[in-house]
C-alpha atoms as a PDB file:
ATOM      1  CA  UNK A   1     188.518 -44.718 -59.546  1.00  0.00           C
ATOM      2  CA  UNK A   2     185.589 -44.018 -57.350  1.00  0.00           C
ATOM      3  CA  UNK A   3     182.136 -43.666 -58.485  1.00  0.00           C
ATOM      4  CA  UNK A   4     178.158 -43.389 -56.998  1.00  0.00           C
ATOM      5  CA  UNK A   5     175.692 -46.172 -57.214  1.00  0.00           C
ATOM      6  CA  UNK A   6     172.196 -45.477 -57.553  1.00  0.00           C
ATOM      7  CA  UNK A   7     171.110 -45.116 -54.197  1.00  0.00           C
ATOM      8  CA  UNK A   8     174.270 -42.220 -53.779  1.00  0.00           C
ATOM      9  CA  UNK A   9     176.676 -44.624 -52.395  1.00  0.00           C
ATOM     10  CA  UNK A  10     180.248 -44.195 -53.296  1.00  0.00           C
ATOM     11  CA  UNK A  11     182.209 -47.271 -54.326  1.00  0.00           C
ATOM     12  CA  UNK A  12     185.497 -47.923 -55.008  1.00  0.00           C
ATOM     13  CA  UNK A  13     188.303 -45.853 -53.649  1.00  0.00           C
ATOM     14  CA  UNK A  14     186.935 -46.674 -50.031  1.00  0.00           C
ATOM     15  CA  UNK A  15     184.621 -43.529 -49.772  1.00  0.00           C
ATOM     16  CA  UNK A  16     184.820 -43.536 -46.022  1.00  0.00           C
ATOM     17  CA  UNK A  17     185.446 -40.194 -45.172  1.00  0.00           C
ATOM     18  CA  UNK A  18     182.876 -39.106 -47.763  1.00  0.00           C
ATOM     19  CA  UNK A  19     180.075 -37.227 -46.633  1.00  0.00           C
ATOM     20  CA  UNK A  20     177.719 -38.582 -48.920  1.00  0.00           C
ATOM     21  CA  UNK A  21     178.779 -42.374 -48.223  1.00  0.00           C
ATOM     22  CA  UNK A  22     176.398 -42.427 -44.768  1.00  0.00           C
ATOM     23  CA  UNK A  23     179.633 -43.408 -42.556  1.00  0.00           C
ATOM     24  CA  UNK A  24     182.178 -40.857 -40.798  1.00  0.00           C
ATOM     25  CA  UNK A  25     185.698 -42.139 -39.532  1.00  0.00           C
ATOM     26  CA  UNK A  26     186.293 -39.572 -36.656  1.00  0.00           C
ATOM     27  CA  UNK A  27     189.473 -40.995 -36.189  1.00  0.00           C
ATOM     28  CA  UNK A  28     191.745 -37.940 -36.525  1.00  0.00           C
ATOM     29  CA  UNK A  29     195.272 -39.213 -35.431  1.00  0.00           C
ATOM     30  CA  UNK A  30     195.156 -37.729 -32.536  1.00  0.00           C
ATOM     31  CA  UNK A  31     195.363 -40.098 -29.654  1.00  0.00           C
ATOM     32  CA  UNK A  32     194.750 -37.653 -26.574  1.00  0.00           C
ATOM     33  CA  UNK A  33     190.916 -37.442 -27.262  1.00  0.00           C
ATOM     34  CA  UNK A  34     188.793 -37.657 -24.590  1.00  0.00           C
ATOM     35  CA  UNK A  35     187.530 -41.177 -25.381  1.00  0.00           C
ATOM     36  CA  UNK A  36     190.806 -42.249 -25.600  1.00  0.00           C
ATOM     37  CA  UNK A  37     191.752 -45.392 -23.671  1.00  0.00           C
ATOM     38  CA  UNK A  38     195.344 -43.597 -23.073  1.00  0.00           C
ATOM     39  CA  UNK A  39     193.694 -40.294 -21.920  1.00  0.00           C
ATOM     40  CA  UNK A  40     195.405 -40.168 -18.173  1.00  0.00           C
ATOM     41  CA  UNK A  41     194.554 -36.722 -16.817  1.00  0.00           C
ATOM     42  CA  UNK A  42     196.609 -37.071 -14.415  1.00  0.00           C
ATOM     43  CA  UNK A  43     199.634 -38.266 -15.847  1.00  0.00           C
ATOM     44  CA  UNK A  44     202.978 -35.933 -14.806  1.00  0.00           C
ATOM     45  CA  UNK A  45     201.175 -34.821 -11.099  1.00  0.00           C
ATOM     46  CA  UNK A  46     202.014 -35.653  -8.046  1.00  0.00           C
ATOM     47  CA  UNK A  47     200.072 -37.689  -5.439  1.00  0.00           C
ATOM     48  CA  UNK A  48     200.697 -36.668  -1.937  1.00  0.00           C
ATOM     49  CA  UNK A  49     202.799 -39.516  -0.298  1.00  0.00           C
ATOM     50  CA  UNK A  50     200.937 -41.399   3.137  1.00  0.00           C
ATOM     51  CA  UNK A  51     202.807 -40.358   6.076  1.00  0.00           C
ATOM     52  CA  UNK A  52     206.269 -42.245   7.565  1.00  0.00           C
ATOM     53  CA  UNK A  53     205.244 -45.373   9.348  1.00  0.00           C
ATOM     54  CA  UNK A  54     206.436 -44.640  13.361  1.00  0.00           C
ATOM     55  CA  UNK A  55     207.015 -47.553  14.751  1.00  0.00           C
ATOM     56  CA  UNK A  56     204.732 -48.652  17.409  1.00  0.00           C
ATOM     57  CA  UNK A  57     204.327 -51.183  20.169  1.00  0.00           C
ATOM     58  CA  UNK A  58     201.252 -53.951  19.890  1.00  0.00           C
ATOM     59  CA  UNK A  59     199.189 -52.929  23.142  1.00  0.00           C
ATOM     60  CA  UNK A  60     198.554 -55.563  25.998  1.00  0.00           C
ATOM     61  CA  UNK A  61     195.123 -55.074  25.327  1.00  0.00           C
ATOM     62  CA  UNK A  62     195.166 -55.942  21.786  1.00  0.00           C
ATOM     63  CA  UNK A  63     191.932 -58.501  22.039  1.00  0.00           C
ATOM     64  CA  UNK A  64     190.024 -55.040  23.000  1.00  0.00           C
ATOM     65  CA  UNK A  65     191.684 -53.245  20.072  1.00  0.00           C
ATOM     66  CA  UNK A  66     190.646 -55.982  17.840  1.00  0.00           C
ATOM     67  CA  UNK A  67     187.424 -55.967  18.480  1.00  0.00           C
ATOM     68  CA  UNK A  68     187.265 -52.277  18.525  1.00  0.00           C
ATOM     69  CA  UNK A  69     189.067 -51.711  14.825  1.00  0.00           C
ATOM     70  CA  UNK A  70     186.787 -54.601  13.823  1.00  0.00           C
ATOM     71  CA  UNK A  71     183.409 -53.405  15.134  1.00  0.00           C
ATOM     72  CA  UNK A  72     183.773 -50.137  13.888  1.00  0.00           C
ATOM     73  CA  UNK A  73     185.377 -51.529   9.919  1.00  0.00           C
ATOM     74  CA  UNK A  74     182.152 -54.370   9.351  1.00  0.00           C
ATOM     75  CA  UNK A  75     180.140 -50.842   9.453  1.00  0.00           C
ATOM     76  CA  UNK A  76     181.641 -49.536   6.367  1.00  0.00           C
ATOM     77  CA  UNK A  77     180.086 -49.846   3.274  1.00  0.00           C
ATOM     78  CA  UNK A  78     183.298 -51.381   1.554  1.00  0.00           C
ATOM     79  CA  UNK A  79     184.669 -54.110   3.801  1.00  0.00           C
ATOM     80  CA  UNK A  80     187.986 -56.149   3.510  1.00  0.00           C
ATOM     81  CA  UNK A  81     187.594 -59.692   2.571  1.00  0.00           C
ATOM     82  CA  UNK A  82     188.286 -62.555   5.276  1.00  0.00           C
ATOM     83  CA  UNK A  83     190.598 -63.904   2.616  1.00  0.00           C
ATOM     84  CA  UNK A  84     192.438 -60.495   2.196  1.00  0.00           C
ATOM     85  CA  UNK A  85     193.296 -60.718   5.992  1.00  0.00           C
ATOM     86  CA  UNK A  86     193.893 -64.057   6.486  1.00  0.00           C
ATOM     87  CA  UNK A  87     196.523 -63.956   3.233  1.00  0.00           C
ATOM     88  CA  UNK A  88     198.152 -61.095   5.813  1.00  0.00           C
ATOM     89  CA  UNK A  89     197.937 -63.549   8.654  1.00  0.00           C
ATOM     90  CA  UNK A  90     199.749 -66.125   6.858  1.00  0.00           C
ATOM     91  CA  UNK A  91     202.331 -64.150   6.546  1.00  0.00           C
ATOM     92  CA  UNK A  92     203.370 -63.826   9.792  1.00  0.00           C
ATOM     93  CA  UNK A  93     202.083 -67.110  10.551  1.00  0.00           C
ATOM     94  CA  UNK A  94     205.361 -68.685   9.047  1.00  0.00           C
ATOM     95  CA  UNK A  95     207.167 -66.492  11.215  1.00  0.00           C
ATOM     96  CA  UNK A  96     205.378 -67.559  14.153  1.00  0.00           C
ATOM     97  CA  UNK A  97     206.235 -70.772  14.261  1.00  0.00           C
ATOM     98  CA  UNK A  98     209.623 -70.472  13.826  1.00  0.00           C
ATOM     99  CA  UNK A  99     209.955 -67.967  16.558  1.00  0.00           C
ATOM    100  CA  UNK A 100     207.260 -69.949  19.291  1.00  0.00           C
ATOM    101  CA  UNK A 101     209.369 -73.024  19.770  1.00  0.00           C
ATOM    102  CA  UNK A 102     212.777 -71.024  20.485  1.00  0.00           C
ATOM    103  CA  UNK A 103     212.776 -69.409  23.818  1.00  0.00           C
ATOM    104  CA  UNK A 104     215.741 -67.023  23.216  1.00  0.00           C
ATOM    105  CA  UNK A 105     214.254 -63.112  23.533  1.00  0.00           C
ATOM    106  CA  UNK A 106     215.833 -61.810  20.227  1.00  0.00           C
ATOM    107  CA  UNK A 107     214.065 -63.332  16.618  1.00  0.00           C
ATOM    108  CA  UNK A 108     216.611 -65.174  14.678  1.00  0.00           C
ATOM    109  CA  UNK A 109     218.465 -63.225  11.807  1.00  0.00           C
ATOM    110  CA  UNK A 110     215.626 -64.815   8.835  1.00  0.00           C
ATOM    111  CA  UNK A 111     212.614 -64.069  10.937  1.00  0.00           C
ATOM    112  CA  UNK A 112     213.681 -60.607  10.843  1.00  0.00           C
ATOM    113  CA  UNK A 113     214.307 -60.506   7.219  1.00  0.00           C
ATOM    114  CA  UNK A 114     210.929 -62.365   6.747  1.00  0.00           C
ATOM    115  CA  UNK A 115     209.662 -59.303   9.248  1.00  0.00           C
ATOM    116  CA  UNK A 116     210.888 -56.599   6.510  1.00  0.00           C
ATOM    117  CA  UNK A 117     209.473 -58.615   3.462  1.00  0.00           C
ATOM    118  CA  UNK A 118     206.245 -58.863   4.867  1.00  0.00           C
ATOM    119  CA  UNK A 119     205.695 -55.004   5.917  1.00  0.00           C
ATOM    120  CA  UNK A 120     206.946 -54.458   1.794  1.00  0.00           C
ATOM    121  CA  UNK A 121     203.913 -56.872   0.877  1.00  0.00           C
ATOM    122  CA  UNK A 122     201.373 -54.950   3.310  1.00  0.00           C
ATOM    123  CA  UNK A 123     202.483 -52.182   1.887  1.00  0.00           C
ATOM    124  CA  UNK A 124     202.509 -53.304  -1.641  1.00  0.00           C
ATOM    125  CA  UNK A 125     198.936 -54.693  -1.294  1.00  0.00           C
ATOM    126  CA  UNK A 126     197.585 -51.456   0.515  1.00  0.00           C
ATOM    127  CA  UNK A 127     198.762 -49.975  -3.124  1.00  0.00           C
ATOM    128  CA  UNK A 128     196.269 -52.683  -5.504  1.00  0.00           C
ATOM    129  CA  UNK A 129     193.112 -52.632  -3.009  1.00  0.00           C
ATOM    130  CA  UNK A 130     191.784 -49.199  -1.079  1.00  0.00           C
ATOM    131  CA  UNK A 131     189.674 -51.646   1.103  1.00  0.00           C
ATOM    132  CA  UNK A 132     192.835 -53.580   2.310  1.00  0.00           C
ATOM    133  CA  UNK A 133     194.822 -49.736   2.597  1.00  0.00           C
ATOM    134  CA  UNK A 134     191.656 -48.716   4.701  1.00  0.00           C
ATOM    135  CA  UNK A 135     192.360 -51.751   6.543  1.00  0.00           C
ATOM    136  CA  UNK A 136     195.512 -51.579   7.411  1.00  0.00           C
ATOM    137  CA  UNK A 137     195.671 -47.775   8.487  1.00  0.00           C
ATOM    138  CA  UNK A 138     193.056 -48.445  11.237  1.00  0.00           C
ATOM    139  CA  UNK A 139     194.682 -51.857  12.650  1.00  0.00           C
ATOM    140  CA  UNK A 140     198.352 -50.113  12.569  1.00  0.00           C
ATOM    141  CA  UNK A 141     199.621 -52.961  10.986  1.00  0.00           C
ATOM    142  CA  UNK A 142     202.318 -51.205   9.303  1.00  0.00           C
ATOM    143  CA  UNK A 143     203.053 -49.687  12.553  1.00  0.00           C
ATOM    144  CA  UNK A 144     203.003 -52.257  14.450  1.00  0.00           C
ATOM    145  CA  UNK A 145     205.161 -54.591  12.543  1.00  0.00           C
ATOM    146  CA  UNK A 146     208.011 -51.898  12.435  1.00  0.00           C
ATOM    147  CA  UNK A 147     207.557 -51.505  15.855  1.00  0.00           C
ATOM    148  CA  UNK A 148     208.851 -55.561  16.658  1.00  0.00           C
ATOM    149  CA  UNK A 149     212.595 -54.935  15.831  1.00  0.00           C
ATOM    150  CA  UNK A 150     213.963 -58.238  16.814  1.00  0.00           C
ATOM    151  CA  UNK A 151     212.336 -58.499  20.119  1.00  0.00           C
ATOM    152  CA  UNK A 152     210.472 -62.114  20.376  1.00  0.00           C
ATOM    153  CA  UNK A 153     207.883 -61.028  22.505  1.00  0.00           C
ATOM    154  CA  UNK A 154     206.691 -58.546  19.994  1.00  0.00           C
ATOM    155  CA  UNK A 155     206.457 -60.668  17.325  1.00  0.00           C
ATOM    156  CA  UNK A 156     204.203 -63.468  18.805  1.00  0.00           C
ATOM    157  CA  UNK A 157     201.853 -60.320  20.526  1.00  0.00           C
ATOM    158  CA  UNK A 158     201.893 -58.930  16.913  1.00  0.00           C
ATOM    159  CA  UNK A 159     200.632 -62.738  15.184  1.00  0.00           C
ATOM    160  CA  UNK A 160     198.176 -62.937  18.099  1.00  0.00           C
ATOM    161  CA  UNK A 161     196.373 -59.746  17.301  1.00  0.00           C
ATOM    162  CA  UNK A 162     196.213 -61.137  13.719  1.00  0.00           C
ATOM    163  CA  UNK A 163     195.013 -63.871  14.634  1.00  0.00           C
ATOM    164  CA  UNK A 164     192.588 -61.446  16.918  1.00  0.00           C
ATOM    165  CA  UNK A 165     191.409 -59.358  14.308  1.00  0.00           C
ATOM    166  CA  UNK A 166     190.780 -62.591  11.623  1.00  0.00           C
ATOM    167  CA  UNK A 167     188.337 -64.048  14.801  1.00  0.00           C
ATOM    168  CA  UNK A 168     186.351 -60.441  14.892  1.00  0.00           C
ATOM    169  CA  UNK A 169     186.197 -60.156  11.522  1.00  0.00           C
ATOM    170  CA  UNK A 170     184.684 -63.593  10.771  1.00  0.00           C
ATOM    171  CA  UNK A 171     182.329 -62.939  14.626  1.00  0.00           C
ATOM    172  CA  UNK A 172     180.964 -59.356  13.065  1.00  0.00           C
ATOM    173  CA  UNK A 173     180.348 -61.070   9.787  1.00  0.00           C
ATOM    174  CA  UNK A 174     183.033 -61.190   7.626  1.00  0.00           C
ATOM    175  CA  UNK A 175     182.995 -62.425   4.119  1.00  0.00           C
ATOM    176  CA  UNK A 176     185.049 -64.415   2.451  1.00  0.00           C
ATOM    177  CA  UNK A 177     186.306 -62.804  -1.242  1.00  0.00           C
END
């Protein structure tokens, strides 16, 4: 049974919820409170979907682009990381030197699947990181990678603009992260 010490303290019968006891338990049940680590306001909406990717064509000038894309993205306040866009590099670095050695004009049937898997992983790591999505939108690399097909020639332009835009970034700057 609960009683009051001296000082007006309850004891016994956990007097939490008490008034007099000098503690309060807000806790009401409900779990959609504002402070609530589950509170997800926007839970049930819709975000409006990016554009389709149109496939486009890596220009000859690419070096210029590079430098261009890169120039104006080491100006931004958030910047990707030289590690971000070298992990994207690698990617198609595998590629690459599968497809430099051969000399036939169409990539072989695994480059092309390799091709497909790496625009899912650009586009699953434009989802985790806004810097990387900001990224990517202003290179084209989405674009540009479903713009290859199986054409050869594509492909090695494509890995040397990489390659392009991983040299600018690290000339304007670039951090590694």
């Amino acid at each position: 049974m609960a009683g009051w010490n001296d000082n007006g303290r309850s004891y016994g019968g956990g007097g939490y919820n008490n008034s007099r006891s000098g503690y309060s338990n807000s806790y009401n049940g409900n779990r959609s409170g504002s402070g609530s680590y589950n509170n997800r306001s926007s839970y049930g909406q819709q975000k409006e979907l990016p554009p389709e990717i149109t496939p486009k064509k890596v220009p000859e000038d690419y070096v210029d682009e590079a430098e261009r894309i890169m120039r104006s993205l080491m100006s931004q306040p958030k910047k990707v990381t030289t590690s971000k866009i070298r992990n994207l590099l690698s990617l198609v670095t595998d590629i690459y030197n599968t497809e430099n050695i051969r000399t036939e004009e169409k990539l072989l049937p695994e480059s092309i699947v390799k091709l497909n898997l790496m625009r899912v992983r650009v586009a699953y790591e434009c989802g985790r990181d806004d810097t990387v999505k900001s990224f990517v939108a202003q290179t084209n690399l989405l674009e540009y990678l479903k713009g290859i097909s199986t054409d050869r020639a594509d492909l090695i332009r494509f890995a040397h603009y990489m390659e392009a835009l991983v040299a600018f970034h690290r000339y304007f700057g670039g951090k590694e992260g």
